[in-house]
N, C-alpha and C. Protein backbone atom coordinates (compact mmCIF):
# COMPACT_ATOMS: atom_id res chain seq x y z
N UNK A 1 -85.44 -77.49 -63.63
CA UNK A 1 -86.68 -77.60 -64.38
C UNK A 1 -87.55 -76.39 -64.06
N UNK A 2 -87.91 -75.58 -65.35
CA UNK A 2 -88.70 -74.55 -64.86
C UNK A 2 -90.34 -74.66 -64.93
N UNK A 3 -91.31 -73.87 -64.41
CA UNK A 3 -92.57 -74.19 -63.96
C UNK A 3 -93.32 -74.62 -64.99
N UNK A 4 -92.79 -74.45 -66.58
CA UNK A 4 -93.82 -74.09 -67.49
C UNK A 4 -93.19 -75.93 -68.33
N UNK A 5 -91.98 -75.81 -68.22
CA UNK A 5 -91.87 -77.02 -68.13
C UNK A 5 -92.46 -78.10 -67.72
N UNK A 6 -92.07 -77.94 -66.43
CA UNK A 6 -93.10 -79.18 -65.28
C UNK A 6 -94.58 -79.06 -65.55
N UNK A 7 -95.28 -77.91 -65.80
CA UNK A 7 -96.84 -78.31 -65.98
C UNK A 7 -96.70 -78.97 -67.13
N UNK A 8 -95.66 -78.65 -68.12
CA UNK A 8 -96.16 -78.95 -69.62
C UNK A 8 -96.20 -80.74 -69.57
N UNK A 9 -95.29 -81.43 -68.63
CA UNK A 9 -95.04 -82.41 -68.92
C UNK A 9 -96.22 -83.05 -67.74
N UNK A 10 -96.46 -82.65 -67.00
CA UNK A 10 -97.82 -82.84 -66.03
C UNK A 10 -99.08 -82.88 -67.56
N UNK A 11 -99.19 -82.03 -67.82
CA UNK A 11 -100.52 -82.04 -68.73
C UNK A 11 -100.49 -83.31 -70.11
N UNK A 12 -98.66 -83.38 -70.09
CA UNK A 12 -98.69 -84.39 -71.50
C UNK A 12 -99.52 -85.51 -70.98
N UNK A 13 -98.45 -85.40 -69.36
CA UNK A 13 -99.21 -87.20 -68.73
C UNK A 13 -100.77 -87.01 -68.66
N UNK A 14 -101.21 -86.11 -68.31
CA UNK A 14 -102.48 -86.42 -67.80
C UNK A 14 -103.22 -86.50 -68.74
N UNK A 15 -102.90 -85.78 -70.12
CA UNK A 15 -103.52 -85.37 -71.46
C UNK A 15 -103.44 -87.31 -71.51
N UNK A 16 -102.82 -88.02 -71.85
CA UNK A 16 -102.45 -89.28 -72.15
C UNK A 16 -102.83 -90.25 -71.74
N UNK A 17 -103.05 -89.87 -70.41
CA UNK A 17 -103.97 -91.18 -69.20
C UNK A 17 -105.38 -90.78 -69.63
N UNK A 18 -105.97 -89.06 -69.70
CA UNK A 18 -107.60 -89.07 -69.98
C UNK A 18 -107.80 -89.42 -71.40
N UNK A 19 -106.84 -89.25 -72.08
CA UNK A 19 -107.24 -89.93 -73.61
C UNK A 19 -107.53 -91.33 -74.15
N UNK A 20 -106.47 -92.26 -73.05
CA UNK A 20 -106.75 -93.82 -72.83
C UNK A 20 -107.61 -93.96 -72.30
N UNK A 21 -107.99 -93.55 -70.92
CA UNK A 21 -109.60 -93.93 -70.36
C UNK A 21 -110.72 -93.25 -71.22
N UNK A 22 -110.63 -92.35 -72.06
CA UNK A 22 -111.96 -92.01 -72.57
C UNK A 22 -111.93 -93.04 -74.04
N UNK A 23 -111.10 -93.56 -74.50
CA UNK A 23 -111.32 -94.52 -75.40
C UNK A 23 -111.60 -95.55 -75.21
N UNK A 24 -111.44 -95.58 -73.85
CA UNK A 24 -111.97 -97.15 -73.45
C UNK A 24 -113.55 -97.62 -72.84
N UNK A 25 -114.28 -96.26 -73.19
CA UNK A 25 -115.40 -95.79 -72.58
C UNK A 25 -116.09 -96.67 -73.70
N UNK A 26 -117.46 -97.57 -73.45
CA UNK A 26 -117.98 -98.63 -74.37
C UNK A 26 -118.81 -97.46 -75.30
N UNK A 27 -119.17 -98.25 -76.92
CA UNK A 27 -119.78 -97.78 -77.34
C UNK A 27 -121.14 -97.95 -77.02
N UNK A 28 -122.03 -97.07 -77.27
CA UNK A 28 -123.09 -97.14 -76.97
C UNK A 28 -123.93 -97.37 -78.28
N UNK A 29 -124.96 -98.27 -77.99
CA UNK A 29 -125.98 -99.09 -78.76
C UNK A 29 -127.09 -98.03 -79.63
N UNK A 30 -127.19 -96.95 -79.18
CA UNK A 30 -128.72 -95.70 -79.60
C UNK A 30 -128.24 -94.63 -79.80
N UNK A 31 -128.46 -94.25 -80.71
CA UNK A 31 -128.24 -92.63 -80.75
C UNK A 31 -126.35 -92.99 -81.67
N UNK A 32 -126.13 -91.56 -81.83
CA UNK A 32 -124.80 -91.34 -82.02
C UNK A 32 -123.38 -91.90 -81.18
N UNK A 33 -122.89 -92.70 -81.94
CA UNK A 33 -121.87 -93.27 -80.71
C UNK A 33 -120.80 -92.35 -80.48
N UNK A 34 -120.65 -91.41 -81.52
CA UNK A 34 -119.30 -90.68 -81.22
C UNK A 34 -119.54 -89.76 -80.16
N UNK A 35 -121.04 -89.53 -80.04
CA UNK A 35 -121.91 -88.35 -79.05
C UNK A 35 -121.38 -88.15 -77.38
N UNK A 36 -121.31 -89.38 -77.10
CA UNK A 36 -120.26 -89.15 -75.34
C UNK A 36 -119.44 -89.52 -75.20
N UNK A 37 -118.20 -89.50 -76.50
CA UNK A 37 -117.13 -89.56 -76.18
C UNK A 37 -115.91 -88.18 -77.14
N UNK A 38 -117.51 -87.53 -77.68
CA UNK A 38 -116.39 -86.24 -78.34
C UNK A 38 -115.88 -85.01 -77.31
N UNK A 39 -116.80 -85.07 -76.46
CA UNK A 39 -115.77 -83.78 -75.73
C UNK A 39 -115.02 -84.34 -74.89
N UNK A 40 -114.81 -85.60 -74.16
CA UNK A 40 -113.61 -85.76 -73.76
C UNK A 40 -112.41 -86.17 -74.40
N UNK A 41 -112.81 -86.66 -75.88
CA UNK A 41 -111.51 -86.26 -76.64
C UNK A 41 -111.37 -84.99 -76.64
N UNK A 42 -111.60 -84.05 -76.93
CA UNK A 42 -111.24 -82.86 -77.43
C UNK A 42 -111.12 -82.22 -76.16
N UNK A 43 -111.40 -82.52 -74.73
CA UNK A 43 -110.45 -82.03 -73.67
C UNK A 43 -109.11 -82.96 -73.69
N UNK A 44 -109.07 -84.39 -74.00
CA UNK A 44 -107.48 -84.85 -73.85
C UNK A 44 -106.58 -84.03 -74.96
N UNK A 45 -107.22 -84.17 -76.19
CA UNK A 45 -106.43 -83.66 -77.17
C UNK A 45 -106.08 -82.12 -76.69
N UNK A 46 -106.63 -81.39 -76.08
CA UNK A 46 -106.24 -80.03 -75.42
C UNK A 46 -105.48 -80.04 -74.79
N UNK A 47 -105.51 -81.26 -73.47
CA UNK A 47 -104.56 -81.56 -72.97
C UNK A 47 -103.03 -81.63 -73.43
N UNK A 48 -103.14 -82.58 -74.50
CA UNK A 48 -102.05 -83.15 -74.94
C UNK A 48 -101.12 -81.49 -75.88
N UNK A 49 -101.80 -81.40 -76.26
CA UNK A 49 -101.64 -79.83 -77.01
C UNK A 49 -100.89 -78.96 -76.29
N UNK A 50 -101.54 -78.66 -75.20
CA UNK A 50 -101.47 -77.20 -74.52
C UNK A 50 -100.03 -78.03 -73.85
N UNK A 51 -99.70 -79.00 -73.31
CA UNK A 51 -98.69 -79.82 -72.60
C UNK A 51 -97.55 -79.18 -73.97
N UNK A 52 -97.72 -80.04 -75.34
CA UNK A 52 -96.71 -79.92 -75.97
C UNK A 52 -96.29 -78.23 -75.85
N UNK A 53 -96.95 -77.13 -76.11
CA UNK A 53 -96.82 -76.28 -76.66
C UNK A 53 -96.06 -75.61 -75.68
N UNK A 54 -96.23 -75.82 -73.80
CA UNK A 54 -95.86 -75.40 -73.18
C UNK A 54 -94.19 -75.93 -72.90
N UNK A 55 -93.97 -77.39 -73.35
CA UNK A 55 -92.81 -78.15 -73.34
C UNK A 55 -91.64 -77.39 -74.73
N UNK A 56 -92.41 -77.23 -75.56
CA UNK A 56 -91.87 -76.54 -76.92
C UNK A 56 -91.18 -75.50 -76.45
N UNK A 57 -92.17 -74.85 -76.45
CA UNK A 57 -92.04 -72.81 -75.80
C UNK A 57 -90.66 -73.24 -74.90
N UNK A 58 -90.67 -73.88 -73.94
CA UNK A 58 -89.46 -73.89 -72.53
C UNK A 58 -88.71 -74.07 -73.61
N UNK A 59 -88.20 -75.04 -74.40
CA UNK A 59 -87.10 -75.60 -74.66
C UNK A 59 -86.54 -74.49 -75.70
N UNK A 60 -87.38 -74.09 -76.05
CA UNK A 60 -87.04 -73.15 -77.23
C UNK A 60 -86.30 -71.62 -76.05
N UNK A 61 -87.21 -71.53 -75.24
CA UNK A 61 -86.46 -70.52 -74.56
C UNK A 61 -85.43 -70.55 -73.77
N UNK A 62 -84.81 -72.08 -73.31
CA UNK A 62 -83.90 -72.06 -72.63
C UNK A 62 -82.39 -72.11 -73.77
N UNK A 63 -82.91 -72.21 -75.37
CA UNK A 63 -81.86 -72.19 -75.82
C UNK A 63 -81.60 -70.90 -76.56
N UNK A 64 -82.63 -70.17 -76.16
CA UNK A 64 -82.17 -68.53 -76.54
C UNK A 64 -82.20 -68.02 -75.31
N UNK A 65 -81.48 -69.04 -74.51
CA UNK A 65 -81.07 -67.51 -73.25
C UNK A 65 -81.98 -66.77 -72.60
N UNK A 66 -83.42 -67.07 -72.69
CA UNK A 66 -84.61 -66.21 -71.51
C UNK A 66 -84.34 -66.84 -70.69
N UNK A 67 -83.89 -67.69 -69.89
CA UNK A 67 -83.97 -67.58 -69.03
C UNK A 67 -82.91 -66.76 -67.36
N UNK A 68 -82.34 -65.74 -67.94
CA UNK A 68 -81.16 -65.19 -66.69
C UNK A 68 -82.04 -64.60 -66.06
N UNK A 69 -83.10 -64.10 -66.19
CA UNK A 69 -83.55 -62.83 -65.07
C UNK A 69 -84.63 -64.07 -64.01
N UNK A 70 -84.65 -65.65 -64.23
CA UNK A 70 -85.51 -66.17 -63.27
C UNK A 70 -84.64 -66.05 -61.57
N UNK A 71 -83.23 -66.14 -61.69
CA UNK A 71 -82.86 -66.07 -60.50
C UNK A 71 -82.82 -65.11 -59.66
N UNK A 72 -83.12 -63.81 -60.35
CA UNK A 72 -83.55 -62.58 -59.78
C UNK A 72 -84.70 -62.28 -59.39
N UNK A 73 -85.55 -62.88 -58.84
CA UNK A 73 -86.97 -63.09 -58.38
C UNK A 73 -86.74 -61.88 -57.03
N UNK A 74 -87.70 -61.15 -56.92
CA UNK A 74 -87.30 -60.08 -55.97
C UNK A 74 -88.71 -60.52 -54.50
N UNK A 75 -88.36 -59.83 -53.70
CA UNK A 75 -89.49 -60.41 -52.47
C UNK A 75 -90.99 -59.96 -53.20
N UNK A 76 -90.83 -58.80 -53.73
CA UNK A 76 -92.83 -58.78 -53.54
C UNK A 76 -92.81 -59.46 -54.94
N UNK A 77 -92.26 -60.02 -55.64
CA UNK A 77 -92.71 -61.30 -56.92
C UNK A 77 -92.82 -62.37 -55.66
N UNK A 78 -91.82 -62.82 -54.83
CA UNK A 78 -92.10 -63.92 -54.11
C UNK A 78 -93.44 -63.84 -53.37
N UNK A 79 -93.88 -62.85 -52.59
CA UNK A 79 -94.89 -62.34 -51.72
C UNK A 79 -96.12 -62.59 -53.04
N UNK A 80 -95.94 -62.25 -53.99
CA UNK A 80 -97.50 -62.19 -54.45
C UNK A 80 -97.55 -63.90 -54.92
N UNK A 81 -96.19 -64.38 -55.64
CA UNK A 81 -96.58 -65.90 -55.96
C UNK A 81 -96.94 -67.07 -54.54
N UNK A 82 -96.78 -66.27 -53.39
CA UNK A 82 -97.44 -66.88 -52.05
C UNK A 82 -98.60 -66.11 -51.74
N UNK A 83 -98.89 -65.34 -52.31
CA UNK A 83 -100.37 -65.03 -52.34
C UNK A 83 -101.18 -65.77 -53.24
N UNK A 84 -100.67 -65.38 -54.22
CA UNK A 84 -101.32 -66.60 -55.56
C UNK A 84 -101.31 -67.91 -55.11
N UNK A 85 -100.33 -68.51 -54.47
CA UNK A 85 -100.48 -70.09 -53.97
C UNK A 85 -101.61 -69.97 -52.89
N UNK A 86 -101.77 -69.23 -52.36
CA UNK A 86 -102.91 -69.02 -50.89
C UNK A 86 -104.16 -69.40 -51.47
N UNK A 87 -104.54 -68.64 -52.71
CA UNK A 87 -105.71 -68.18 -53.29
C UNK A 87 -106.17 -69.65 -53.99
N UNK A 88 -105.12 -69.80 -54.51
CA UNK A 88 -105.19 -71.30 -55.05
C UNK A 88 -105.35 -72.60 -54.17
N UNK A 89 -104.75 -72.66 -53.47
CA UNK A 89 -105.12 -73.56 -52.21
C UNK A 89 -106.78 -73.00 -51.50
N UNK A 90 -107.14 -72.06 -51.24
CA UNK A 90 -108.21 -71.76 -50.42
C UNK A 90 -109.92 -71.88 -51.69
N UNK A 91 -108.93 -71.57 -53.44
CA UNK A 91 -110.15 -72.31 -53.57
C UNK A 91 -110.19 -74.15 -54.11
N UNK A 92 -109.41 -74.59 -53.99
CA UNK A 92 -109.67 -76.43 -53.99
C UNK A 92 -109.99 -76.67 -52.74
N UNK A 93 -110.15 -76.05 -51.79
CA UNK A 93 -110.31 -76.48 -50.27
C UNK A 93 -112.04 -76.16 -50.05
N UNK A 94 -112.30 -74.93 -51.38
CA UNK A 94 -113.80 -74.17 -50.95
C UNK A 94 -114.53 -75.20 -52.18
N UNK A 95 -113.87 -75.74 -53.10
CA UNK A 95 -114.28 -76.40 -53.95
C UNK A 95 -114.75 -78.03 -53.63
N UNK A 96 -114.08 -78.49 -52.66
CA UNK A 96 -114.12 -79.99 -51.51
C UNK A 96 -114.83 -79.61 -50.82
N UNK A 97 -115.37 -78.26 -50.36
CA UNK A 97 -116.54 -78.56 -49.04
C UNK A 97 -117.49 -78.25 -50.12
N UNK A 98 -117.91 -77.64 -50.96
CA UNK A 98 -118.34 -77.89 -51.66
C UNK A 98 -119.13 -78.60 -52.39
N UNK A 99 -118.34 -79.84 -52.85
CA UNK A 99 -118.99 -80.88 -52.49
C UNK A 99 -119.15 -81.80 -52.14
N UNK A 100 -119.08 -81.55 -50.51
CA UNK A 100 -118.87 -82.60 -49.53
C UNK A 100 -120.56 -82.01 -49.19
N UNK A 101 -120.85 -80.92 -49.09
CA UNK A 101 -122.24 -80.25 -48.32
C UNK A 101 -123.19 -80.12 -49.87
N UNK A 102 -122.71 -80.24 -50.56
CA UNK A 102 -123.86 -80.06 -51.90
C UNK A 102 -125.30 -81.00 -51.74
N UNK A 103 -125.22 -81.83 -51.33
CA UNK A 103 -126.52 -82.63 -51.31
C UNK A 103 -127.15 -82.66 -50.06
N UNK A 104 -126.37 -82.04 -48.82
CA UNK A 104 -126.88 -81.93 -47.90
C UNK A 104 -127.87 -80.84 -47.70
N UNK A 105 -126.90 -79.61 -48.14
CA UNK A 105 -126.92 -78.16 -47.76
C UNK A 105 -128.22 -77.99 -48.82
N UNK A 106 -127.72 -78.09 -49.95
CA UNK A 106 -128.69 -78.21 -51.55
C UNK A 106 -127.84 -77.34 -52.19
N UNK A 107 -128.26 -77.32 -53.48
CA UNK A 107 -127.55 -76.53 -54.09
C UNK A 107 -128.00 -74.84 -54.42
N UNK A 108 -128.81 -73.79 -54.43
CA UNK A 108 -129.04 -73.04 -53.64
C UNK A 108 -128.12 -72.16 -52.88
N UNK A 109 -127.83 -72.97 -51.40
CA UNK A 109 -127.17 -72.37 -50.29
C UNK A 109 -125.32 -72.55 -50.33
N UNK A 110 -125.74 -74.06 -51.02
CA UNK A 110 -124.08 -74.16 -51.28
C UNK A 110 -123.43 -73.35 -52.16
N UNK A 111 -124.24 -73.34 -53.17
CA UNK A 111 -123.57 -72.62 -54.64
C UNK A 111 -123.61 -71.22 -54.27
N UNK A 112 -124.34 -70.51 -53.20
CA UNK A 112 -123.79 -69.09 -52.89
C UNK A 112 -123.14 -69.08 -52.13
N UNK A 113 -122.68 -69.44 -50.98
CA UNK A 113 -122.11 -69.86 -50.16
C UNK A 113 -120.13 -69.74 -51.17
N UNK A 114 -120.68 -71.37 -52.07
CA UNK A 114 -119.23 -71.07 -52.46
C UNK A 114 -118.71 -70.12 -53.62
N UNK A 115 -119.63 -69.59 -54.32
CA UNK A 115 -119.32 -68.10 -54.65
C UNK A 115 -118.96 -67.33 -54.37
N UNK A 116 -119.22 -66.91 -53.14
CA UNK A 116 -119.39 -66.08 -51.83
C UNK A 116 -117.80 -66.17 -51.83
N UNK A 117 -117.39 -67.05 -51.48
CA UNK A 117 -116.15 -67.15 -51.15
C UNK A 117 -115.25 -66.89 -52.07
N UNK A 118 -115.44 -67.47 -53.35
CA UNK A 118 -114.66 -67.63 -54.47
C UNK A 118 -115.00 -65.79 -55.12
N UNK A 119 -115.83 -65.05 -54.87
CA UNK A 119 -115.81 -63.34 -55.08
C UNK A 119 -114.78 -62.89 -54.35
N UNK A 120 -114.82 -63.10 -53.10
CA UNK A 120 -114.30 -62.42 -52.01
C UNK A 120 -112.69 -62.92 -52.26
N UNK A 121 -112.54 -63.90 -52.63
CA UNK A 121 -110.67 -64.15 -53.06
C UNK A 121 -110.33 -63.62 -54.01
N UNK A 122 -111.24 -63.26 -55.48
CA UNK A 122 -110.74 -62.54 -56.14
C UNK A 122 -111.38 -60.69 -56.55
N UNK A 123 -112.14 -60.51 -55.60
CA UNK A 123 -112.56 -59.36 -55.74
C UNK A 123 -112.76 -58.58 -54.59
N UNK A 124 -111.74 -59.30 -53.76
CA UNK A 124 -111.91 -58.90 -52.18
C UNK A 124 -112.81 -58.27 -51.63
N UNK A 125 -112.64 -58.71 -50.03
CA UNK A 125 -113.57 -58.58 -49.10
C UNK A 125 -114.76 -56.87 -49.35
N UNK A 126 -113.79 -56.04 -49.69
CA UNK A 126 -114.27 -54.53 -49.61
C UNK A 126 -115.22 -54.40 -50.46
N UNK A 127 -115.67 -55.04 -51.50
CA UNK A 127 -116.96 -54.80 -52.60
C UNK A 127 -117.68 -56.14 -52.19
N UNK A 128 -118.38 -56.55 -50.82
CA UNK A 128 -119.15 -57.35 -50.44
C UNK A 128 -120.75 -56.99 -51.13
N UNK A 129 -121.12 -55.65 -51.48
CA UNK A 129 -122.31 -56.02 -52.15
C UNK A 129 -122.27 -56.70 -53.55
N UNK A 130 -121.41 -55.94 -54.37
CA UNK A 130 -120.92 -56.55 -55.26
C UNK A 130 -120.80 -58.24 -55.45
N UNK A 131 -120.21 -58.67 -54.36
CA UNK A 131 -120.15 -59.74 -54.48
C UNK A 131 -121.56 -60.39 -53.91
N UNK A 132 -121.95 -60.18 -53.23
CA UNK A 132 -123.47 -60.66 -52.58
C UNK A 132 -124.20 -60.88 -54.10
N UNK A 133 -124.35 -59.67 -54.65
CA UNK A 133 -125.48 -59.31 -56.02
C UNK A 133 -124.74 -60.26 -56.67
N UNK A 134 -123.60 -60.59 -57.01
CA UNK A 134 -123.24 -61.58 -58.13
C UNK A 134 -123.48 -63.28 -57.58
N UNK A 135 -123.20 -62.97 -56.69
CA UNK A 135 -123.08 -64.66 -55.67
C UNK A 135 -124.79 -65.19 -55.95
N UNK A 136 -125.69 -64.23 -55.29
CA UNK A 136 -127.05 -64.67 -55.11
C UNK A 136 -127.69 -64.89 -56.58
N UNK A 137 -127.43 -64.10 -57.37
CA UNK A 137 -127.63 -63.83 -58.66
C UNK A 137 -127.41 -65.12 -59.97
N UNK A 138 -126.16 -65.62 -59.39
CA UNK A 138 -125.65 -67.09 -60.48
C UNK A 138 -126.24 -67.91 -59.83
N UNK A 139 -126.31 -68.22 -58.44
CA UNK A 139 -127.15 -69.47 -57.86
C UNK A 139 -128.25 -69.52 -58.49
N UNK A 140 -128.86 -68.26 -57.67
CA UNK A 140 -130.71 -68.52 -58.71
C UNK A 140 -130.55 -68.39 -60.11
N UNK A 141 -129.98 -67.67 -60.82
CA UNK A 141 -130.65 -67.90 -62.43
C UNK A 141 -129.94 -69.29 -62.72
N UNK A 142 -129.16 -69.94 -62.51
CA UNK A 142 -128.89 -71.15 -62.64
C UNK A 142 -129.43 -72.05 -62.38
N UNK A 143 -130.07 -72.19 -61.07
CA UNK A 143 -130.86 -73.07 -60.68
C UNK A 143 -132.41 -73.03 -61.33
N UNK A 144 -132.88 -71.56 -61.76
CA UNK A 144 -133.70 -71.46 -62.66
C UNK A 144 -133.68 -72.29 -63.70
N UNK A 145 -132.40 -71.79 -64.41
CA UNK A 145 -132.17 -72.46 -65.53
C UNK A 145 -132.45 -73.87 -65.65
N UNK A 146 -131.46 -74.57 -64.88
CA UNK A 146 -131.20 -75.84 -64.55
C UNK A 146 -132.65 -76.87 -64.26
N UNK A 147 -133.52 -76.37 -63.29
CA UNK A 147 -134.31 -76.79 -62.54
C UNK A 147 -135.42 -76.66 -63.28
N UNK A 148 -136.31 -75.33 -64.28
CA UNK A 148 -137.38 -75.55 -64.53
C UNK A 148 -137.17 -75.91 -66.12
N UNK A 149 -135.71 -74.98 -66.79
CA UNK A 149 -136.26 -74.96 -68.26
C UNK A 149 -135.46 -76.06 -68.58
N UNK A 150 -134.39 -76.72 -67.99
CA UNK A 150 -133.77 -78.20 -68.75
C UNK A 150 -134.18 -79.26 -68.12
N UNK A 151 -134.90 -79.08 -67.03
CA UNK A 151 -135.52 -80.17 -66.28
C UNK A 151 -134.52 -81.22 -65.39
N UNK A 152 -133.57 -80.44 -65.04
CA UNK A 152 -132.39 -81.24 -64.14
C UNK A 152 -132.74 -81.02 -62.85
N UNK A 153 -132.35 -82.39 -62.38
CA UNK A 153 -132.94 -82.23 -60.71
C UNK A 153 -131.59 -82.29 -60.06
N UNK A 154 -131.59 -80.87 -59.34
CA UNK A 154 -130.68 -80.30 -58.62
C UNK A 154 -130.91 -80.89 -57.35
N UNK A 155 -130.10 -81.13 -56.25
CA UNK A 155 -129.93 -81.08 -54.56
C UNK A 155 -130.90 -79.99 -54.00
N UNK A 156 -132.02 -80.27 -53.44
CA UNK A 156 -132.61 -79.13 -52.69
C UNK A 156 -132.70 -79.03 -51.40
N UNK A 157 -131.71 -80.22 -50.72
CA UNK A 157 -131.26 -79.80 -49.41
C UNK A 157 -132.54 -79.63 -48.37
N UNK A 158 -131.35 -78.58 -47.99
CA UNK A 158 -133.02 -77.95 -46.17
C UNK A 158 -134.07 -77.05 -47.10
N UNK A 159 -134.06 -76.67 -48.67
CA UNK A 159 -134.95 -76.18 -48.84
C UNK A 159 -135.97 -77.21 -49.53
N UNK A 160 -137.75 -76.66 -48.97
CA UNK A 160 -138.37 -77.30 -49.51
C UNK A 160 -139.20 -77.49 -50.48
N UNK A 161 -138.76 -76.26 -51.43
CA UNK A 161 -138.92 -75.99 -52.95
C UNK A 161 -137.93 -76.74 -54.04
């Protein structure tokens, strides 16, 4: 079973389970009823989509023969797809502390914090201003955003603004 396979059939299921639970979401009495339940259709139906298309594509390519050159995988393809798994693992791990400290920390310190991190994995360590100016930069105009002009009350943590 090759990779594009296995996600495809990962996404059918999952496309399938979020499409049953979001239909089972009650209608609501005010306002538009279709109103909070259209974009999670239209993420299952993406789901379900992007699953088929990726299940299609495999099958179609395993019967025209793309696939001989997968067993020839050479070390630095292996070396970088264990880099890529690193990167991927280090951010669901930065994404769980995240928010495990979001209401503690506030959001603010967390959200640069995990920027911070999430720059530095993909724009490595060596352009730290770079990443500083972008990190500090999305926290606050977001929290701008968020906080004065849509009126959402964010986590403000140890700060007391």
């Amino acid at each position: 079973m090759t990779k594009n396979l296995a996600a495809g059939l990962i996404s059918l299921v999952l496309g399938v389970v979020y499409l049953f639970m979001t239909l089972r979401l009650p209608d609501v009495s005010i306002g538009d009823p279709l109103g909070p339940k259209l974009f999670p259709v239209l993420v299952g139906m993406g789901a379900l989509i992007s699953g088929a298309l990726l299940v299609v594509g495999d099958i179609r390519a395993a019967k025209g023969g793309g696939r001989q050159r997968a067993d020839e995988e050479t070390a630095v393809e292996r070396s970088a797809r264990k880099a890529l798994y690193g990167k991927i693992g280090l951010t669901i791990l930065a994404g769980m502390v995240y928010g495990f400290i979001l209401d503690t920390v506030g959001y603010l310190i967390s959200t640069f914090v995990f920027m911070m991190i999430l720059m530095c994995l993909v724009n490595t360590i060596r352009r730290m201003a770079e990443n500083t100016i972008i990190s500090l930069g999305f926290s606050v105009v977001t929290y701008v955003l968020f906080a004065t002009i849509f009126q959402v009350s964010l986590p403000r943590g140890i700060l007391a603004f």
